[in-house]
N, C-alpha and C. Protein backbone atom coordinates (compact mmCIF):
# COMPACT_ATOMS: atom_id res chain seq x y z
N UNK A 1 85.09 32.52 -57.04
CA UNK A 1 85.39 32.97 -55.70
C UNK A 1 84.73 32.05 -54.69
N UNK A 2 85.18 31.81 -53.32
CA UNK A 2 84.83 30.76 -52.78
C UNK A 2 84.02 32.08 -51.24
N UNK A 3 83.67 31.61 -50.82
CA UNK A 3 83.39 31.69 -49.51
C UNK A 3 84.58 32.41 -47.97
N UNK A 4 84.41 33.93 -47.75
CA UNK A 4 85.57 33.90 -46.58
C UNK A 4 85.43 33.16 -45.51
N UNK A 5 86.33 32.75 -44.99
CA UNK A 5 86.36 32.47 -43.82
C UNK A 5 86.98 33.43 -42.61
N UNK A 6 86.22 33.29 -41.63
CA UNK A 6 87.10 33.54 -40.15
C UNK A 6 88.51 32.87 -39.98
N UNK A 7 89.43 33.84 -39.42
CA UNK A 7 90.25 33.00 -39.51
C UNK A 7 90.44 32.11 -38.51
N UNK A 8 89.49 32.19 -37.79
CA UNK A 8 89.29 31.24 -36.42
C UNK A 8 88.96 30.06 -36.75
N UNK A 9 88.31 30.37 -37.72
CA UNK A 9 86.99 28.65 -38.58
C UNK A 9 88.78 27.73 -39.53
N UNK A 10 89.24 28.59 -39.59
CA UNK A 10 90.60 28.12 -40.82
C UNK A 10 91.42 27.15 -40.13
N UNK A 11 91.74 27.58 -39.05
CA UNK A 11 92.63 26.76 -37.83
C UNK A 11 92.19 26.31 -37.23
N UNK A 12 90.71 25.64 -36.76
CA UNK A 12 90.78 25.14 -35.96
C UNK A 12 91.22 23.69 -36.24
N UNK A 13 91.93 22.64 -35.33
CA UNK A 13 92.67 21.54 -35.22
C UNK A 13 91.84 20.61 -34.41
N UNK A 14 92.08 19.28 -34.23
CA UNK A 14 91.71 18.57 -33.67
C UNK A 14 92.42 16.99 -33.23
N UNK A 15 93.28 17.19 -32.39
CA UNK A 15 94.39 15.74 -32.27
C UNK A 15 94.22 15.45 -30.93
N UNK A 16 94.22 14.26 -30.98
CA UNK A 16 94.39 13.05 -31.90
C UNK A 16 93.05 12.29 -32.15
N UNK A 17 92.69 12.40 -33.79
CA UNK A 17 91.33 12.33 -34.32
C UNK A 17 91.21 10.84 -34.97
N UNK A 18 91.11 9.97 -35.36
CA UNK A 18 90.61 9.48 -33.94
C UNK A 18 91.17 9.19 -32.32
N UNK A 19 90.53 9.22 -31.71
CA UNK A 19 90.51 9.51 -30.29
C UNK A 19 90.56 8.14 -29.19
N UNK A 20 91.25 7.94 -27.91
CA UNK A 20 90.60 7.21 -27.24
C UNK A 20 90.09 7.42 -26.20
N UNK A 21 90.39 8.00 -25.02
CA UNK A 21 90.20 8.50 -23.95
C UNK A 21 89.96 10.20 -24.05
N UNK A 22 91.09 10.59 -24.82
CA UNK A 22 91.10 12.13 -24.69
C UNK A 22 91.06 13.38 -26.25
N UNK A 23 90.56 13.41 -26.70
CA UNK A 23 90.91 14.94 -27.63
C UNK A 23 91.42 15.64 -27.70
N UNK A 24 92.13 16.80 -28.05
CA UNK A 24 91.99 18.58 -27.87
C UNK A 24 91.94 19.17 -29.26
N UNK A 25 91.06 20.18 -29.11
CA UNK A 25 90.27 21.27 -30.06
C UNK A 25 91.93 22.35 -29.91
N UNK A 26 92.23 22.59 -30.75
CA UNK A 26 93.14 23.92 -30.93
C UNK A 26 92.76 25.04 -31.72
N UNK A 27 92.70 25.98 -31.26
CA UNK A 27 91.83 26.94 -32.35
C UNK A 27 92.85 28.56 -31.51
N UNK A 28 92.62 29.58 -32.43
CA UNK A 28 93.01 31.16 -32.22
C UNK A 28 91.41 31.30 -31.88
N UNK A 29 91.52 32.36 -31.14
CA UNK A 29 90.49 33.09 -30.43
C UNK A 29 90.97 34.95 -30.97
N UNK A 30 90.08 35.90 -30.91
CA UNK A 30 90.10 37.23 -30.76
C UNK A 30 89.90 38.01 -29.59
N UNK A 31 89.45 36.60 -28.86
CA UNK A 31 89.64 37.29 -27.18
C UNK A 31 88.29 37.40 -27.19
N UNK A 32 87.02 36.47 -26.96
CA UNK A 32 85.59 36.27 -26.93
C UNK A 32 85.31 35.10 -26.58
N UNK A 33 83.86 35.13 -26.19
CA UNK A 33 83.39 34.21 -25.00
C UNK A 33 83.01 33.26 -26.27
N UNK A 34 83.49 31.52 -26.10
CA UNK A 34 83.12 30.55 -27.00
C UNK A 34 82.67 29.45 -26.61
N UNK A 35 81.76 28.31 -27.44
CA UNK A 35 81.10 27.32 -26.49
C UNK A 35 81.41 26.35 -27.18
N UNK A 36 81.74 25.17 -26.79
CA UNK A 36 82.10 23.74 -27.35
C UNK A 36 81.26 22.96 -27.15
N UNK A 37 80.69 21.89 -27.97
CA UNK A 37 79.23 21.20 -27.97
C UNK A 37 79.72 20.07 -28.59
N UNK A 38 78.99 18.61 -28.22
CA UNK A 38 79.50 16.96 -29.07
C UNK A 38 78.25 16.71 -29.33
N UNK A 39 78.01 15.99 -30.33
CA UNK A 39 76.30 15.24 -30.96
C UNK A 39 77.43 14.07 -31.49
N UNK A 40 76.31 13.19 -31.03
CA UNK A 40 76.35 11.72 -31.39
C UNK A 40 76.17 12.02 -33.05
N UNK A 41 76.44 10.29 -33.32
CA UNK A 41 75.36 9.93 -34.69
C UNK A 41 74.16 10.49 -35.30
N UNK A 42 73.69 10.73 -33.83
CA UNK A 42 72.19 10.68 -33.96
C UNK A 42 71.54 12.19 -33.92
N UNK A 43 72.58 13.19 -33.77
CA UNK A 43 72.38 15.18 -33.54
C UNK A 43 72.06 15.19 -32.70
N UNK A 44 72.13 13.79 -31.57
CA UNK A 44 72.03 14.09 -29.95
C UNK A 44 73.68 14.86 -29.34
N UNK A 45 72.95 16.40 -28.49
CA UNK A 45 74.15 16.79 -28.29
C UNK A 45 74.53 15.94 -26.27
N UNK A 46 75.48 15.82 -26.61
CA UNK A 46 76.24 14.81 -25.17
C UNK A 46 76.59 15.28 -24.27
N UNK A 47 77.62 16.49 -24.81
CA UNK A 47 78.12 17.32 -24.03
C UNK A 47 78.27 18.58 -24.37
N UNK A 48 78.39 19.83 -23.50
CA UNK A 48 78.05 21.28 -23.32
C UNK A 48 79.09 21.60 -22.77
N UNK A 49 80.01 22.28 -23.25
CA UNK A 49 80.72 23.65 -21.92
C UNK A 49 80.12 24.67 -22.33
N UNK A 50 80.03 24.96 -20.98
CA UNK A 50 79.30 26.57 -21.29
C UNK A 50 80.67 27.30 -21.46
N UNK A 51 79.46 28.95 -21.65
CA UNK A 51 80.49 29.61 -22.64
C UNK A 51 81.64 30.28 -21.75
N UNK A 52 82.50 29.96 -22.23
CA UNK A 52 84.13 30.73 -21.61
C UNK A 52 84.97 31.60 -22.05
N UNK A 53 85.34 32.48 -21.94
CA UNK A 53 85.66 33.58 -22.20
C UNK A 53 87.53 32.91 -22.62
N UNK A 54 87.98 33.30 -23.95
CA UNK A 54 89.15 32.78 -24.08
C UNK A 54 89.87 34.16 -24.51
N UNK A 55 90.84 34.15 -24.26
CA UNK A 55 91.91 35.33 -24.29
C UNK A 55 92.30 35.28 -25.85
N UNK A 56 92.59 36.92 -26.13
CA UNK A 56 93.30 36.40 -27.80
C UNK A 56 94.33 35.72 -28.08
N UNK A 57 94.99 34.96 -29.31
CA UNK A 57 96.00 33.86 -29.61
C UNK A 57 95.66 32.28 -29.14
N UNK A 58 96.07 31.75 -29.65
CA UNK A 58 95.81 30.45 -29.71
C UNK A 58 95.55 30.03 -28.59
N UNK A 59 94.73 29.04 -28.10
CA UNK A 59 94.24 28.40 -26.79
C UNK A 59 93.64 27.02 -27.49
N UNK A 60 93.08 26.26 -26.13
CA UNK A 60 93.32 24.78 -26.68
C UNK A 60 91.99 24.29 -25.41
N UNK A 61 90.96 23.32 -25.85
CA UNK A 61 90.06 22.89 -24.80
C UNK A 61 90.50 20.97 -24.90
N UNK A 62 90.32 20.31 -24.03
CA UNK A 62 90.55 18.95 -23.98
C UNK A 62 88.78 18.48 -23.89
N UNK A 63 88.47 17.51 -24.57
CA UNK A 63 87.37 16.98 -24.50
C UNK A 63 87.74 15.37 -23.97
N UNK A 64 87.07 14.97 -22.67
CA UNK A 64 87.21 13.92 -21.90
C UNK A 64 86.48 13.18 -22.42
N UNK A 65 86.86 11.90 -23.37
CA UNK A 65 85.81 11.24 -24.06
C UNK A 65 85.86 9.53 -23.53
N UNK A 66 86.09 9.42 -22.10
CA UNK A 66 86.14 8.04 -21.21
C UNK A 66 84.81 7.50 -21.13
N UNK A 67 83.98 8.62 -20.83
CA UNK A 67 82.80 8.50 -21.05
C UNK A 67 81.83 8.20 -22.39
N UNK A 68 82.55 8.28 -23.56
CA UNK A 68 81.71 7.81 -24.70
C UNK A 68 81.94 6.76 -25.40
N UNK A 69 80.85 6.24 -25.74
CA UNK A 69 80.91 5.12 -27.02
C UNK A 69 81.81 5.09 -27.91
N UNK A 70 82.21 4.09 -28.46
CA UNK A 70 83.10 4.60 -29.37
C UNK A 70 81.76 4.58 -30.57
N UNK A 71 82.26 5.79 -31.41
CA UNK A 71 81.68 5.98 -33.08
C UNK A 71 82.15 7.26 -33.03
N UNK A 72 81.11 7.94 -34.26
CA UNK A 72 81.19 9.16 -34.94
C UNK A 72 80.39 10.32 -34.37
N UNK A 73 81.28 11.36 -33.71
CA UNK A 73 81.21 12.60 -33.18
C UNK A 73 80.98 13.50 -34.04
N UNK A 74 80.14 14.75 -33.75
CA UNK A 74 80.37 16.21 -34.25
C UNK A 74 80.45 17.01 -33.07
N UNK A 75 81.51 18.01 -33.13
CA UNK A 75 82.44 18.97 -32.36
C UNK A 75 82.21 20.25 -32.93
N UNK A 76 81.97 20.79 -32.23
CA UNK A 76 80.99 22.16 -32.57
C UNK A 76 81.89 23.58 -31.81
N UNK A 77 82.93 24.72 -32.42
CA UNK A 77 82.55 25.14 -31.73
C UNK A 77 82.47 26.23 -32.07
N UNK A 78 81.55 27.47 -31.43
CA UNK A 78 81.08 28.57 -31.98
C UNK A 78 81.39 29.39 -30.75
N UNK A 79 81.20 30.87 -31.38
CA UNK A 79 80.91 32.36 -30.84
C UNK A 79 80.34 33.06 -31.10
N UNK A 80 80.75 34.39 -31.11
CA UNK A 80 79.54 35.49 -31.26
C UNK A 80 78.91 35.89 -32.80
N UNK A 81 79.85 35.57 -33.69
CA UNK A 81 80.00 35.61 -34.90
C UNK A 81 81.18 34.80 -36.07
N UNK A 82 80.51 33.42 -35.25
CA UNK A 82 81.33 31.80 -35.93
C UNK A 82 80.62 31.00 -35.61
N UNK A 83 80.71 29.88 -36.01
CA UNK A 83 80.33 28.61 -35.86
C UNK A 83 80.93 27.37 -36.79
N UNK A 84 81.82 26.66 -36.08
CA UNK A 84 82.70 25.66 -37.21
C UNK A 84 82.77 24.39 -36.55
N UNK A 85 82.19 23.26 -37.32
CA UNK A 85 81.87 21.83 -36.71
C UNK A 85 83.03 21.00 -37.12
N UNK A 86 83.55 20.16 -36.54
CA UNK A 86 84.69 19.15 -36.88
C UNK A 86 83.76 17.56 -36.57
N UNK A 87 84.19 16.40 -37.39
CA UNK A 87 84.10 15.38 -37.38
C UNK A 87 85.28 14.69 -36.27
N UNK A 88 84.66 13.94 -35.10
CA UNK A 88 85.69 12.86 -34.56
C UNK A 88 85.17 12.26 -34.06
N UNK A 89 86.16 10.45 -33.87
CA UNK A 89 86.07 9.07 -33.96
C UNK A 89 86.39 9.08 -32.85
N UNK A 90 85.79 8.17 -31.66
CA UNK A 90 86.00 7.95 -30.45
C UNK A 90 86.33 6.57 -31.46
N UNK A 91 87.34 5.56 -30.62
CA UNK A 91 87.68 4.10 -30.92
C UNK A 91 87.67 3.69 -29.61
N UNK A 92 87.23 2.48 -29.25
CA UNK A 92 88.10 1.51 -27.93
C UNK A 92 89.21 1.04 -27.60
């Protein structure tokens, strides 16, 4: 037997991975307040949205990545009872 998941943690998406300018996170919500977080290489976190309240059914955040280096991202995003990290590639 493996491990359940949320089914929030199951779907969440991430296109177009690697990235140049722009991201978006696609994920289902249950209708709860969620926070999106980036760490470098290094588990330096970069960027923060605070937490936002997302309606139930699918919803979608854009991460503006003009501002970063290109390398290897971790994309974080959690709630009240989740937490599911994705890997993404900023390129030039």
């Amino acid at each position: 037997t493996g491990i359940a998941e949320d089914a929030t943690t199951r779907e969440l998406e991430v296109f177009p991975n690697p990235f140049n300018q722009s991201t978006t996170l696609y994920f289902r919500s249950n209708g709860e307040e969620m926070r999106v977080e980036l760490f470098n290489s290094l588990g330096q976190r970069v960027r923060v949205q605070e937490k936002t309240y997302f309606a139930a059914g699918q919803n979608s955040v854009t991460i503006d990545g003009r501002d970063l280096k290109a390398g290897h991202y971790l994309v974080r995003l959690y709630g009240k009872n989740f937490s599911v990290t994705r890997a993404i590639v900023k390129v030039s």
